[in-house]
Protein backbone atom coordinates (compact mmCIF):
# COMPACT_ATOMS: atom_id res chain seq x y z
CA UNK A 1 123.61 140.69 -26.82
CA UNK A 2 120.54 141.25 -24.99
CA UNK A 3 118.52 141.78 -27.80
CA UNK A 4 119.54 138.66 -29.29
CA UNK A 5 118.85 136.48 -25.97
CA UNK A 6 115.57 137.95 -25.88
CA UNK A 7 114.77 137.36 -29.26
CA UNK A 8 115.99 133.61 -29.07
CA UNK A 9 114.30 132.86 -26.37
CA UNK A 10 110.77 134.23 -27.33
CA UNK A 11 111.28 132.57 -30.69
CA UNK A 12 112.05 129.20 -28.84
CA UNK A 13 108.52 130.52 -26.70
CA UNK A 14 106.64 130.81 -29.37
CA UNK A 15 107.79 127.71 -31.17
CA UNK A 16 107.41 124.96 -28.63
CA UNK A 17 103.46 126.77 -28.01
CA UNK A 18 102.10 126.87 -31.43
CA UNK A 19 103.36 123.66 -32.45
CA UNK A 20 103.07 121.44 -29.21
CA UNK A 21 99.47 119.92 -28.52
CA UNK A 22 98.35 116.92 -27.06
CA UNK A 23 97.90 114.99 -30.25
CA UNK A 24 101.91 115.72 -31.19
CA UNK A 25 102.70 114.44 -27.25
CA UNK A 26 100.54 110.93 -28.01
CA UNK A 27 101.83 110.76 -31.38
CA UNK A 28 105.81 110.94 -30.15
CA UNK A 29 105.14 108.53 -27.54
CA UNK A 30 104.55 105.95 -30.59
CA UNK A 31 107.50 107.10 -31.96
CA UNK A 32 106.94 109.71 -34.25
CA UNK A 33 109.29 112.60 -34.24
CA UNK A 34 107.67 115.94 -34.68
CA UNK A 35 109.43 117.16 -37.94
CA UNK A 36 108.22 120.01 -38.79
CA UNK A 37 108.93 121.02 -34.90
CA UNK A 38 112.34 119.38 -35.86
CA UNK A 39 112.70 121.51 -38.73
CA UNK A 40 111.36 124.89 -37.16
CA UNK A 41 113.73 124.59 -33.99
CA UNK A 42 116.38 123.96 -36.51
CA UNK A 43 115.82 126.92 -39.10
CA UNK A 44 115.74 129.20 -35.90
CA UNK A 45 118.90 127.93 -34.97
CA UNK A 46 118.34 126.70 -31.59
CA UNK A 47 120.49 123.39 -32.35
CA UNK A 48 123.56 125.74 -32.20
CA UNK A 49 122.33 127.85 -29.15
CA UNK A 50 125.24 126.62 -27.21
CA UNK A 51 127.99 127.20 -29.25
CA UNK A 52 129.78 131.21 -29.25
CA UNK A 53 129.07 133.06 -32.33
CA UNK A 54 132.75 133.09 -32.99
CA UNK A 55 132.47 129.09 -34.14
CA UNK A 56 129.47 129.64 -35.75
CA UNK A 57 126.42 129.23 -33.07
CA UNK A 58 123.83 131.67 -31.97
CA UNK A 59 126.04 134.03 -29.61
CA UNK A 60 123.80 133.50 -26.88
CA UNK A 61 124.70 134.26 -22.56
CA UNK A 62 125.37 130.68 -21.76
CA UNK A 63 122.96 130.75 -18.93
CA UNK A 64 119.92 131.91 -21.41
CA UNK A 65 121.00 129.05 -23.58
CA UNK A 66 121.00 126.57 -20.81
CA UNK A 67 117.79 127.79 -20.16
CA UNK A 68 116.21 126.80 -23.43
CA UNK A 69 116.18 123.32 -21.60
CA UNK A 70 113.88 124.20 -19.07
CA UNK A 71 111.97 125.33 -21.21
CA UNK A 72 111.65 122.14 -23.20
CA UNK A 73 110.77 120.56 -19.67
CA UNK A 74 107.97 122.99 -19.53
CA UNK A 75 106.71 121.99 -23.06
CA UNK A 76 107.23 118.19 -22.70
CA UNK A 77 108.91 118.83 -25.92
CA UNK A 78 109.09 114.94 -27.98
CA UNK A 79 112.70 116.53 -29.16
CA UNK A 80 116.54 115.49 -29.03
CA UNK A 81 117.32 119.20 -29.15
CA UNK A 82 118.64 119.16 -25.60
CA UNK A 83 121.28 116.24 -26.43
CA UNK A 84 121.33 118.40 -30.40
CA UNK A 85 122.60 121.71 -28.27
CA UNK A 86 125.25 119.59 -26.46
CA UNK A 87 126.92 117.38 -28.98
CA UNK A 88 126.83 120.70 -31.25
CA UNK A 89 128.73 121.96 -28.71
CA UNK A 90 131.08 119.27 -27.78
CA UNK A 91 131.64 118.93 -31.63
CA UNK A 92 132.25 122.80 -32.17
CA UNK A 93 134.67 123.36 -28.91
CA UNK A 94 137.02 120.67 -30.51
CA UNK A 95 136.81 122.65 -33.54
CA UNK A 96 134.55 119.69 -35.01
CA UNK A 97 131.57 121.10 -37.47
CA UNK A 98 128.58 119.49 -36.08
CA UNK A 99 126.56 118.35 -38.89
CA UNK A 100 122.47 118.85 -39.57
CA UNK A 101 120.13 117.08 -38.05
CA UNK A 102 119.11 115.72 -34.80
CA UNK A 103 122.74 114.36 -33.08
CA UNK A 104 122.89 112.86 -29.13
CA UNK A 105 126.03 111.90 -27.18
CA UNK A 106 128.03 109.28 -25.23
CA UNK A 107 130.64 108.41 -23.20
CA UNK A 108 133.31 106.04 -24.47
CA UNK A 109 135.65 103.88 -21.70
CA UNK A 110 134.81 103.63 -17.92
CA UNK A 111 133.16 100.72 -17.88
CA UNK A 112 130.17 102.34 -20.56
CA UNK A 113 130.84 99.54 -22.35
CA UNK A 114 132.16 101.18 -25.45
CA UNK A 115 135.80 101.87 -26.49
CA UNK A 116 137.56 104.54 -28.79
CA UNK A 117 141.18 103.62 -29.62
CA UNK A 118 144.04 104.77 -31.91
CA UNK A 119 144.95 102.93 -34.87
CA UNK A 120 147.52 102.57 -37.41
CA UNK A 121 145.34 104.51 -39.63
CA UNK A 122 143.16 106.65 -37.28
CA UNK A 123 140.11 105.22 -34.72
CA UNK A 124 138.02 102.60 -34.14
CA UNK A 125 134.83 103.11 -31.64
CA UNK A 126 133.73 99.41 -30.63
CA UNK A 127 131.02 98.23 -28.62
CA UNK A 128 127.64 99.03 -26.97
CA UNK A 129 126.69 102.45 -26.08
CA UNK A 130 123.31 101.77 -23.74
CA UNK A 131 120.40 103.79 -23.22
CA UNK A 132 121.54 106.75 -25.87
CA UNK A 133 118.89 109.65 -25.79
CA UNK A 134 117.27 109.39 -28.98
CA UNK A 135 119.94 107.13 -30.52
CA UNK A 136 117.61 105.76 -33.61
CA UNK A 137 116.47 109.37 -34.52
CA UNK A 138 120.00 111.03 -34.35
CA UNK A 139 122.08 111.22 -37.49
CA UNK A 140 125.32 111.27 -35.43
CA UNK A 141 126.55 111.67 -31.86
CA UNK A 142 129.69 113.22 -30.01
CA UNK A 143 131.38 110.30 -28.37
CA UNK A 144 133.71 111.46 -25.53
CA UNK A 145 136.48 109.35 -24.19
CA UNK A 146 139.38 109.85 -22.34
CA UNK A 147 142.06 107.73 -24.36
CA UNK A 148 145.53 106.73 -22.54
CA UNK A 149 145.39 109.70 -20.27
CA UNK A 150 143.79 112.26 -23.25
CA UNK A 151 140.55 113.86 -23.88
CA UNK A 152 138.72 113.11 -27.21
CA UNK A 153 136.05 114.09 -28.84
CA UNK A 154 134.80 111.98 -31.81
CA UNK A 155 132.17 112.48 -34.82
CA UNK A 156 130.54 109.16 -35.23
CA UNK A 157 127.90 108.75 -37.93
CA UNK A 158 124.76 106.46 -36.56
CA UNK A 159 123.72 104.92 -40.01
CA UNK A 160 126.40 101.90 -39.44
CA UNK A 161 125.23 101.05 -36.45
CA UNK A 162 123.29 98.57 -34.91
CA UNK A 163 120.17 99.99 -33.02
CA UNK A 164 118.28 98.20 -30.20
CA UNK A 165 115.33 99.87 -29.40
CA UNK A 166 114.37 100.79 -25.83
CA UNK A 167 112.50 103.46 -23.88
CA UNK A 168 112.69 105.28 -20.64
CA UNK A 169 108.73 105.19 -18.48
CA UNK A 170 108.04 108.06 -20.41
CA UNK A 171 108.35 106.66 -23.59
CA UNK A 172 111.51 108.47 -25.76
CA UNK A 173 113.77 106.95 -27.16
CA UNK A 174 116.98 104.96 -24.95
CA UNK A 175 118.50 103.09 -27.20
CA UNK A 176 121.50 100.74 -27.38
CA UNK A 177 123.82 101.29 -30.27
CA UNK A 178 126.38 98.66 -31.18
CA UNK A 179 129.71 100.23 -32.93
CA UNK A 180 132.57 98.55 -35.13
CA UNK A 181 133.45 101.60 -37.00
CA UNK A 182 136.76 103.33 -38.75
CA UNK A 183 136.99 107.01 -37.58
CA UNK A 184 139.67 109.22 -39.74
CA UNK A 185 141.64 111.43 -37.98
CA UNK A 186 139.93 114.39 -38.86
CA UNK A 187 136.83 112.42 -37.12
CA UNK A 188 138.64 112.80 -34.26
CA UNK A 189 139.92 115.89 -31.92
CA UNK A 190 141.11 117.24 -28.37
CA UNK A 191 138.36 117.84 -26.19
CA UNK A 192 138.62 120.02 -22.87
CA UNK A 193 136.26 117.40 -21.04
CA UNK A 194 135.87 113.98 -20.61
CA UNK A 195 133.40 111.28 -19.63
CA UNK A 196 133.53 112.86 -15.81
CA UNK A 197 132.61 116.13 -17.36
CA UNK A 198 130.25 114.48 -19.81
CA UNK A 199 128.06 113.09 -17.06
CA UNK A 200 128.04 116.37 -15.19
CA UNK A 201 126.50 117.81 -18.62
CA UNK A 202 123.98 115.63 -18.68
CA UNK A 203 122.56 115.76 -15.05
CA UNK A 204 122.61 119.75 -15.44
CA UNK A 205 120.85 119.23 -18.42
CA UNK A 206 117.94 116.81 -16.53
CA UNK A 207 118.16 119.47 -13.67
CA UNK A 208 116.59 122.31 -16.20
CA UNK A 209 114.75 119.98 -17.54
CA UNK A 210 112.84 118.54 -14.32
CA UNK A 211 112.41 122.52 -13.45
CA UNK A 212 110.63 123.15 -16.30
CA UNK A 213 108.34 120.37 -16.49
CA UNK A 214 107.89 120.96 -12.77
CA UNK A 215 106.85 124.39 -13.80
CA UNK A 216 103.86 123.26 -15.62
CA UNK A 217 102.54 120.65 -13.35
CA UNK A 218 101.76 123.14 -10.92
CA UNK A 219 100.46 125.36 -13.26
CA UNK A 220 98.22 122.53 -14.19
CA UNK A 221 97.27 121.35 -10.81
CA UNK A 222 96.79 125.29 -9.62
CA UNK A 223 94.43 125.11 -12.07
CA UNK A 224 92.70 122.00 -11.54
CA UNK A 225 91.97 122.61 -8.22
CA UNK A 226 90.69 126.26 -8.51
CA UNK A 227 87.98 125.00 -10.94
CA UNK A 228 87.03 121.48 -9.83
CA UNK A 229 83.68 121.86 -7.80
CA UNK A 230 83.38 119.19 -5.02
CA UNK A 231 80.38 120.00 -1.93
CA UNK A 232 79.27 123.41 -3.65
CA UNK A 233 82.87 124.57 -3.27
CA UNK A 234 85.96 124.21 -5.51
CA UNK A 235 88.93 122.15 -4.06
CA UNK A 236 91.07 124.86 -3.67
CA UNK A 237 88.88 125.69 -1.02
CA UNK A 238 89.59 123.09 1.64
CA UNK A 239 92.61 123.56 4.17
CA UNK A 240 93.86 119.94 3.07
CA UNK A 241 93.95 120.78 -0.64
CA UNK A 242 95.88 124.28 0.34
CA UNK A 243 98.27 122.60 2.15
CA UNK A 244 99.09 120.29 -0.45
CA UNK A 245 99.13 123.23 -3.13
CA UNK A 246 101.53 124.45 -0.58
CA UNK A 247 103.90 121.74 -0.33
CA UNK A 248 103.73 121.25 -3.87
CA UNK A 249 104.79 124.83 -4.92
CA UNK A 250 107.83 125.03 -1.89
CA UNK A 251 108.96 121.82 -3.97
CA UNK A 252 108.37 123.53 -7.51
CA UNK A 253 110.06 126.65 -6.12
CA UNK A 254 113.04 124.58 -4.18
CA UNK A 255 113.30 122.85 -8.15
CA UNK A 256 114.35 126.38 -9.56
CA UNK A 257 116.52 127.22 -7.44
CA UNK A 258 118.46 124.28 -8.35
CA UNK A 259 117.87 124.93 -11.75
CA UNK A 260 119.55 128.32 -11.73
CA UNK A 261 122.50 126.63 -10.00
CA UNK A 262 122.79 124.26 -13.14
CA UNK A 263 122.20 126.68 -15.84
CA UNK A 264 125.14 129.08 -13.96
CA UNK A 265 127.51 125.52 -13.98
CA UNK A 266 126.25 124.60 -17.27
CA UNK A 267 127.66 127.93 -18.86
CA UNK A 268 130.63 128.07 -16.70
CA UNK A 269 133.32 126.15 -14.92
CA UNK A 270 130.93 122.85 -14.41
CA UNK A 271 130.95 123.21 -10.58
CA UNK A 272 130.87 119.42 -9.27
CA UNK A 273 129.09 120.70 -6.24
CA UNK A 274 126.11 122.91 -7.94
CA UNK A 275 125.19 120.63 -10.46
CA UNK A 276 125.05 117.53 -7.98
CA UNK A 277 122.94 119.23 -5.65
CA UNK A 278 120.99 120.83 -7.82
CA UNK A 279 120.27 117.49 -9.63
CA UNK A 280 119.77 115.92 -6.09
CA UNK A 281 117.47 118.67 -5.43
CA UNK A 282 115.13 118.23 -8.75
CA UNK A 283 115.18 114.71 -8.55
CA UNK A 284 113.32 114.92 -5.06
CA UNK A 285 111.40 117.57 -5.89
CA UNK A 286 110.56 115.70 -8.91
CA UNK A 287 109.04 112.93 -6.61
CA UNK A 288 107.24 114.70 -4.29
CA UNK A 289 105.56 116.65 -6.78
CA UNK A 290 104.61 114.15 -9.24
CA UNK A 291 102.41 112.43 -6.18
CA UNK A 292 100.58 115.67 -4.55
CA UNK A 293 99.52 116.70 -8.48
CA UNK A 294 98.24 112.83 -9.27
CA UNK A 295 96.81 112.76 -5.87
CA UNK A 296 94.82 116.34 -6.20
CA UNK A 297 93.77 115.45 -10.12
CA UNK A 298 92.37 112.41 -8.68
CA UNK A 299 91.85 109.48 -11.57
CA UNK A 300 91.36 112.42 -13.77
CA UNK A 301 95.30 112.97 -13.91
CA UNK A 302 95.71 109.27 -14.68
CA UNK A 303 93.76 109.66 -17.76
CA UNK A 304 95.55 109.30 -21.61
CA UNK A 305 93.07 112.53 -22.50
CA UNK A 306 94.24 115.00 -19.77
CA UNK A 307 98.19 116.15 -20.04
CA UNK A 308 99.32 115.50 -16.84
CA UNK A 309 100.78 111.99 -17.61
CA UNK A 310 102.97 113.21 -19.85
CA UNK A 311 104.62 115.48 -17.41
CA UNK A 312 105.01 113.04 -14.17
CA UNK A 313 106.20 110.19 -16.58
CA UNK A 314 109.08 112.63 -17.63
CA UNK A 315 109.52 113.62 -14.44
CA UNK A 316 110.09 109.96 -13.14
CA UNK A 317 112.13 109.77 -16.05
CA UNK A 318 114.36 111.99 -16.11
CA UNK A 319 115.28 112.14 -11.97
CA UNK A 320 117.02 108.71 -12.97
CA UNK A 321 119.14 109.96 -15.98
CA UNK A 322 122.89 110.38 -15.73
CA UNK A 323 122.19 109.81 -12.21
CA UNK A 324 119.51 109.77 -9.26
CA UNK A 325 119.78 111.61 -6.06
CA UNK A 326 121.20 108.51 -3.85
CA UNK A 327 124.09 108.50 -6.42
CA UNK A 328 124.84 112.13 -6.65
CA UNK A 329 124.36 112.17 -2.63
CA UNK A 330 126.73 109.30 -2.31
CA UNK A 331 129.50 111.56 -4.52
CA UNK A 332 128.94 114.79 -3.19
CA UNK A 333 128.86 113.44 0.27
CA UNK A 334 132.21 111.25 -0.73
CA UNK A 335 133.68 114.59 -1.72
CA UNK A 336 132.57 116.81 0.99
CA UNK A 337 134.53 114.21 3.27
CA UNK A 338 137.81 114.36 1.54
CA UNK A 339 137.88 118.58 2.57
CA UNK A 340 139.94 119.69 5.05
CA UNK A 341 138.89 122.09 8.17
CA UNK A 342 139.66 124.96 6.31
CA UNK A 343 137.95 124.19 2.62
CA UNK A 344 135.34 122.44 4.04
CA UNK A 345 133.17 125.81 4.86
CA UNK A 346 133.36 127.01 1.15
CA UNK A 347 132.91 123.46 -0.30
CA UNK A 348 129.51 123.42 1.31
CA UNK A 349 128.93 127.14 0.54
CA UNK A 350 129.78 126.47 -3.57
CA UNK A 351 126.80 124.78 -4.03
C-alpha cells in the first residue's frame, strides 16, 4: 500500500509540473479546459483516487488521496478533478459506476433550490442547482438529497440541462444548471450522507485546497524578496520585510495544520468540528496571506505576466466556497454551546 501511495502521488507530482505553465493558467481563465492535462490525470487514474480498490478505484490511504487536493491548490490546477474524485466517490459508495469524464456535484432540497422526488416510474430532479463547480465542463454530477427522511444519491447526466454561465473572482467555472429530468431507478441509490455531509465535503476539500495554494505563494514571495535588489540590498534584508515574511509563513504554516485536520476528516468519520475549524482556519489564513505577498511583490504581483494573481484570486475564491469563516464560526460556535459541562472539554479538544 505504501508503494502504491507513493507512486500515485509522485505521478500526480510530476503531472500537474510538466504540464502546468503560465500560458495553460491564462488560457483556462478564458475557458479552455486543459485536455490533454484532463486526459493524463485521467489515464493515471487519479479521478478514482478516492474510491477503495475493492469498487474499482486506486486503493489509495484516504488521507494521501485527500491530499492530491492540496496539491492541486499548489499547482493552481484549471481542473474539476477535485469535484471528479468526489462525485466518483459518492457515485461508487452507493454502488453507482461513475462514468468517464470530468463529473461535479450538488446538493438537492434545503432550500438549494433543486428537488429530487420519487415517481410513479422512478425520479425526477427539478430546478436550479447554482454556482456548480465546473457545471458546463462536467459530463454528469452526483446529486445528493435527503428525500422524505432518506439519503440518495443520484447519477444525473448534464447534456439536458440548461447551463448559465458564471464564474467565481478567479475565473472557473460556477455555473447554474436548470433540471427537468426523468431519473430510472437504477439512476438512483442509498447514500450514507446527505446534503449536511455533502457540504462538509466540500469545505474539507477548499481547506486542502487553500493549503496548497498557500504553499506556493510563499514559496513565491520567499523568493521574490530574496532576489529583488532595493538600496544595494535585497528586500529580504530589511527588518520590515522579515517580519512580514514572518507573519506570512506562521499563517502558511497555521494553513497546514488545518489542512491535515481535513484530509484526516475527509478520509474518516467527517468530524463536524475539524473540518469547520480547519476551513475557518484556511479561510483567514487565506486573507492574511494573500495581502502581505501582494504587498511585498509590490505592482509586480498585480501584473497578468507574473503568477501570483492566479494564486490570491483562488485563494479569495475559494475561502468563500461551501462556506466562509463567519459561517463556519457561527456553526461551530452554535454547536460548542449546545455541550454540556462534561462534553464540552473534548468537543473543543476534537478539533
Amino acid at each position: 500500500m505504501d508503494d502504491v501511495n507513493g507512486i500515485v502521488a509522485e505521478t500526480a507530482t510530476r503531472l500537474l509540473r510538466d504540464h502546468i505553465e503560465h500560458r495553460l493558467l491564462v488560457d483556462a481563465e478564458a475557458g479552455a479546459l486543459p485536455g490533454s492535462l484532463w486526459n493524463a490525470v485521467e489515464e493515471a487514474g487519479l479521478t478514482h483516487a478516492m474510491i477503495p480498490e475493492l469498487a474499482g478505484g486506486v486503493g489509495l490511504d484516504g488521507v494521501v488521496a485527500a491530499n492530491l487536493v492540496r496539491l492541486l491548490g499548489y499547482h493552481a490546477a484549471p481542473l474539476p478533478l477535485a469535484e471528479t474524485m468526489l462525485a466518483a466517490r459518492l457515485l461508487a459508495e452507493a454502488g453507482l459506476v461513475p462514468p468517464c469524464g470530468p463529473l461535479t456535484v450538488a446538493a438537492a432540497g434545503g432550500g438549494s433550490g433543486l428537488a429530487l422526488r420519487r415517481t410513479s416510474d422512478g425520479w425526477h430532479l427539478s430546478g436550479k442547482a447554482e454556482r456548480v463547480p465546473w457545471g458546463r465542463v462536467a459530463g454528469a454530477l452526483a446529486v445528493v438529497g435527503d428525500v422524505g427522511g432518506e439519503r440518495v444519491v443520484a447519477l444525473a447526466a448534464t447534456a439536458d440541462c440548461t447551463v448559465a454561465r458564471g464564474t467565481n473572482l478567479a475565473l472557473e467555472p460556477r455555473d447554474t444548471l436548470t433540471f427537468d429530468l426523468r431519473l430510472s431507478p437504477a439512476q438512483v441509490a442509498p447514500a450514507s450522507v446527505g446534503t449536511r455531509e455533502l457540504k462538509l465535503m466540500g469545505a474539507a476539500l477548499r481547506s486542502l485546497a487553500l493549503a496548497g495554494a498557500l504553499d506556493r505563494v510563499l514559496e513565491l514571495t520567499a523568493g521574490y524578496v530574496g532576489e529583488r535588489v532595493q538600496f544595494g540590498r535585497t528586500l529580504s534584508k530589511f527588518q520590515a520585510v522579515q517580519q512580514s515574511m514572518a507573519v506570512l509563513a506562521g499563517q502558511v504554516a497555521a494553513a497546514g495544520g488545518a489542512a491535515d485536520l481535513a484530509a484526516e476528516a475527509l478520509a474518516g468519520s467527517l468530524s463536524f468540528p475539524r473540518i469547520a475549524a480547519a476551513k475557518i482556519r484556511s479561510g483567514e489564513a487565506a486573507g492574511i496571506a494573500a495581502g502581505i505577498a501582494h504587498q511585498l511583490h509590490g505592482a509586480m504581483g498585480f501584473s497578468h505576466e507574473h503568477v501570483l494573481h492566479f494564486y490570491t484570486k483562488r485563494l479569495w475564491a475559494w475561502r468563500e466556497e461551501f462556506g466562509g469563516e463567519a459561517e463556519w464560526s457561527r456553526a461551530l460556535g452554535a454547536q460548542a454551546l449546545r455541550q454540556d459541562a462534561d462534553s464540552l472539554w473534548p468537543f473543543v479538544t476534537a478539533a
